[in-house]
C-alpha atoms as a PDB file:
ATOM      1  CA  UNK A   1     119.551  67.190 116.787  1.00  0.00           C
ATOM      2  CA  UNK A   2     119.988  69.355 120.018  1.00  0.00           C
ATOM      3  CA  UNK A   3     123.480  70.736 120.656  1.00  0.00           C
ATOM      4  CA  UNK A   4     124.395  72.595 123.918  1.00  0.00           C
ATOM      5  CA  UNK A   5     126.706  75.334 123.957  1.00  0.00           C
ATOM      6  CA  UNK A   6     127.620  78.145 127.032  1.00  0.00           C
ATOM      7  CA  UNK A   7     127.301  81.311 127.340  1.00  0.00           C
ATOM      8  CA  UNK A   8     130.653  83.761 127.360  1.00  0.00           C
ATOM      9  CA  UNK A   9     129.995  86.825 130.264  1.00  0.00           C
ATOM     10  CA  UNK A  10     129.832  88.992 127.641  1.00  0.00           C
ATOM     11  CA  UNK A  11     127.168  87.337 126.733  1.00  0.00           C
ATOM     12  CA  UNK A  12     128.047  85.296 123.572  1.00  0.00           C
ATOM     13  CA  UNK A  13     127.412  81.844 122.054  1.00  0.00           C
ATOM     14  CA  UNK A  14     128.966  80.018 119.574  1.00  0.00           C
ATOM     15  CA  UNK A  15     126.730  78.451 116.929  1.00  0.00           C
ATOM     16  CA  UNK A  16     128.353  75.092 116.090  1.00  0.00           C
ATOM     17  CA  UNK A  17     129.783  74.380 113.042  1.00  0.00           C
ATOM     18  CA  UNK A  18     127.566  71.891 111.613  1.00  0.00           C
ATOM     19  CA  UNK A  19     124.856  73.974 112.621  1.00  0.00           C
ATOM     20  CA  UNK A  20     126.154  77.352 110.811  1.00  0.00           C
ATOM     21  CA  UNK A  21     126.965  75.006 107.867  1.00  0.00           C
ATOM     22  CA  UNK A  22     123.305  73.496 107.690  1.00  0.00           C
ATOM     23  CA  UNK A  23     121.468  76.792 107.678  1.00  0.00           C
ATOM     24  CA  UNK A  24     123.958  79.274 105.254  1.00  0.00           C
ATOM     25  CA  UNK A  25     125.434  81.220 108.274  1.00  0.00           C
ATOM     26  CA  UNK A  26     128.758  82.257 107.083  1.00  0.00           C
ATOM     27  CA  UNK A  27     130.702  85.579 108.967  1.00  0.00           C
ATOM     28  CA  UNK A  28     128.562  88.404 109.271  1.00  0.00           C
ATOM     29  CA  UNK A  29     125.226  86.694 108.465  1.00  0.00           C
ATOM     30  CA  UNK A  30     122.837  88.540 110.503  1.00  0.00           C
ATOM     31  CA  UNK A  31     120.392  86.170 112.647  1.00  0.00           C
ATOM     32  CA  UNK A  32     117.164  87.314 114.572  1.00  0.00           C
ATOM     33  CA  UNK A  33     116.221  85.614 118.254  1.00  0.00           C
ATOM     34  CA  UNK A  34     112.725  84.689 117.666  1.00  0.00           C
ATOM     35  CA  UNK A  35     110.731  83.833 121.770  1.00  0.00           C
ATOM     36  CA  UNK A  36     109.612  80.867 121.913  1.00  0.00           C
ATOM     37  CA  UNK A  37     107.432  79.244 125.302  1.00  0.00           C
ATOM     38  CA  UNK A  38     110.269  79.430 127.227  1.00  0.00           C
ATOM     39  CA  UNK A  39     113.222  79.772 125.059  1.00  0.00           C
ATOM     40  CA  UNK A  40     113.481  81.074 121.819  1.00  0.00           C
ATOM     41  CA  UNK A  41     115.002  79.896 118.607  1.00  0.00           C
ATOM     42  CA  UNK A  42     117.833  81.429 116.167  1.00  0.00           C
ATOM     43  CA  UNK A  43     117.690  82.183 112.247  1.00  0.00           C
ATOM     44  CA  UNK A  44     119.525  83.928 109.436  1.00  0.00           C
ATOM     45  CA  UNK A  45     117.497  87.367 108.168  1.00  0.00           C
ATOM     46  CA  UNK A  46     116.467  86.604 104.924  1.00  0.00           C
ATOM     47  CA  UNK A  47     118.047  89.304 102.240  1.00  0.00           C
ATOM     48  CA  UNK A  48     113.978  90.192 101.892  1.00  0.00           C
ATOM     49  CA  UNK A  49     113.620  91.372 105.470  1.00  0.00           C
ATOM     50  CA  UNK A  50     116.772  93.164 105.184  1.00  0.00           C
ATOM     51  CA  UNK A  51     115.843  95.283 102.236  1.00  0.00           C
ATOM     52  CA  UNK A  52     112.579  95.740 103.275  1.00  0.00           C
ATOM     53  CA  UNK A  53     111.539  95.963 107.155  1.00  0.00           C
ATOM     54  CA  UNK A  54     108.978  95.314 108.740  1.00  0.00           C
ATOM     55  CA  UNK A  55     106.804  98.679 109.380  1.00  0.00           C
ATOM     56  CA  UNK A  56     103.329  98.660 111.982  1.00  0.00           C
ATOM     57  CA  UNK A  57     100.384  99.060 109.727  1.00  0.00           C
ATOM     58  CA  UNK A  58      99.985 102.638 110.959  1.00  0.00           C
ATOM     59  CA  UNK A  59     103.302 103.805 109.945  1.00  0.00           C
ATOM     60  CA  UNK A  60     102.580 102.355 106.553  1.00  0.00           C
ATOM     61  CA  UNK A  61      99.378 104.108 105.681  1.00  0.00           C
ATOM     62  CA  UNK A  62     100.962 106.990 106.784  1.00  0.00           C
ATOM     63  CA  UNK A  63     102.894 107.187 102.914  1.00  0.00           C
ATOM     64  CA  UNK A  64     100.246 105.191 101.126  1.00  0.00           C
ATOM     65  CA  UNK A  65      98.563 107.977  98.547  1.00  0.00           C
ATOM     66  CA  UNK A  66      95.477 108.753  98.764  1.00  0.00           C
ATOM     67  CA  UNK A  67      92.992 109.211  95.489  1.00  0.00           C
ATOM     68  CA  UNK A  68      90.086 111.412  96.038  1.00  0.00           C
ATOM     69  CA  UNK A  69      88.502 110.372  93.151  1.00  0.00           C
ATOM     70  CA  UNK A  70      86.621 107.566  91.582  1.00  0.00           C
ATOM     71  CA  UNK A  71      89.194 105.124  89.780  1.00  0.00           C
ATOM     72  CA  UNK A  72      89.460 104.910  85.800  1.00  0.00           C
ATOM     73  CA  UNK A  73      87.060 103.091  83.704  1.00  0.00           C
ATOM     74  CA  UNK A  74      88.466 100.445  81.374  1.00  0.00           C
ATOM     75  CA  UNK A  75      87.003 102.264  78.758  1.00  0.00           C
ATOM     76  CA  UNK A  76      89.303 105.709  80.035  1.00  0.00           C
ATOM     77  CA  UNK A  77      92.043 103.752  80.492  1.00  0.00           C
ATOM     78  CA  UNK A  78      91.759 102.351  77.109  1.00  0.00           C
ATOM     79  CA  UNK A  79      91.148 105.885  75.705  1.00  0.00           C
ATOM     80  CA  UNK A  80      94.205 107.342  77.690  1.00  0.00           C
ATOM     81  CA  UNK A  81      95.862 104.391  76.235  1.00  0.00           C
ATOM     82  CA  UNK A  82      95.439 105.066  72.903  1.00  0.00           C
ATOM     83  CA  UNK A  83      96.068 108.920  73.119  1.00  0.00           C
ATOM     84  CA  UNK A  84      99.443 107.868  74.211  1.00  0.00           C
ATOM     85  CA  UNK A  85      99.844 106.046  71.784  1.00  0.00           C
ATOM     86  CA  UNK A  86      99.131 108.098  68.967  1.00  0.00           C
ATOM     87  CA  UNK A  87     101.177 111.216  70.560  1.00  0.00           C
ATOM     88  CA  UNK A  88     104.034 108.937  70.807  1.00  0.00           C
ATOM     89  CA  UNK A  89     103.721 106.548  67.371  1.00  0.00           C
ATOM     90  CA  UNK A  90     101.301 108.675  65.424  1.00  0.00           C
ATOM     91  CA  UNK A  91      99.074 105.943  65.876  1.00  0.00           C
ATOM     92  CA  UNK A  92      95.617 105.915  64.908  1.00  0.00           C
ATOM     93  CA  UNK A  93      93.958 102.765  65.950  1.00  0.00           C
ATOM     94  CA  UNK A  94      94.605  99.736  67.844  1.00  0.00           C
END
């Protein structure tokens, strides 16, 4: 279904009704313009992408922790495991 709609000087449009209705825009949705070949097309932020932006890989590995060691063996794991275990519940086996 293509709808037409103008464009206020202050450079506004008014999503139609049936439109707004269709996709879950209600007052103070927030909607991203998304380029297209020559145009571009409209829709709602998801409550995912608001919570959690999008960051350039670079800026992400920036805070991602480095280990400088070799990773645990299931066998430490397990052992770490059931040390915990046994501090917390007295535990002495599985």
């Amino acid at each position: 279904m293509n709808v037409r709609a103008k464009v206020s000087s202050k450079g506004q449009v008014v999503i139609p009704k049936q439109i707004r209705e269709g996709l879950g825009i209600t007052d103070g949705t927030e909607v991203e313009f998304v380029p297209q070949g020559r145009g571009f097309f409209v829709q709602p932020v998801e409550d995912f992408d608001l919570r959690y932006p999008k960051v350039p890989a670079g800026e992400f590995l920036k805070h991602v922790v480095r280990i400088k060691r070799p990773f645990p063996t299931d066998e430490e794991i397990d052992r770490a495991m059931l040390a915990e275990a046994a501090r917390r519940f007295n535990a002495t086996r599985r």
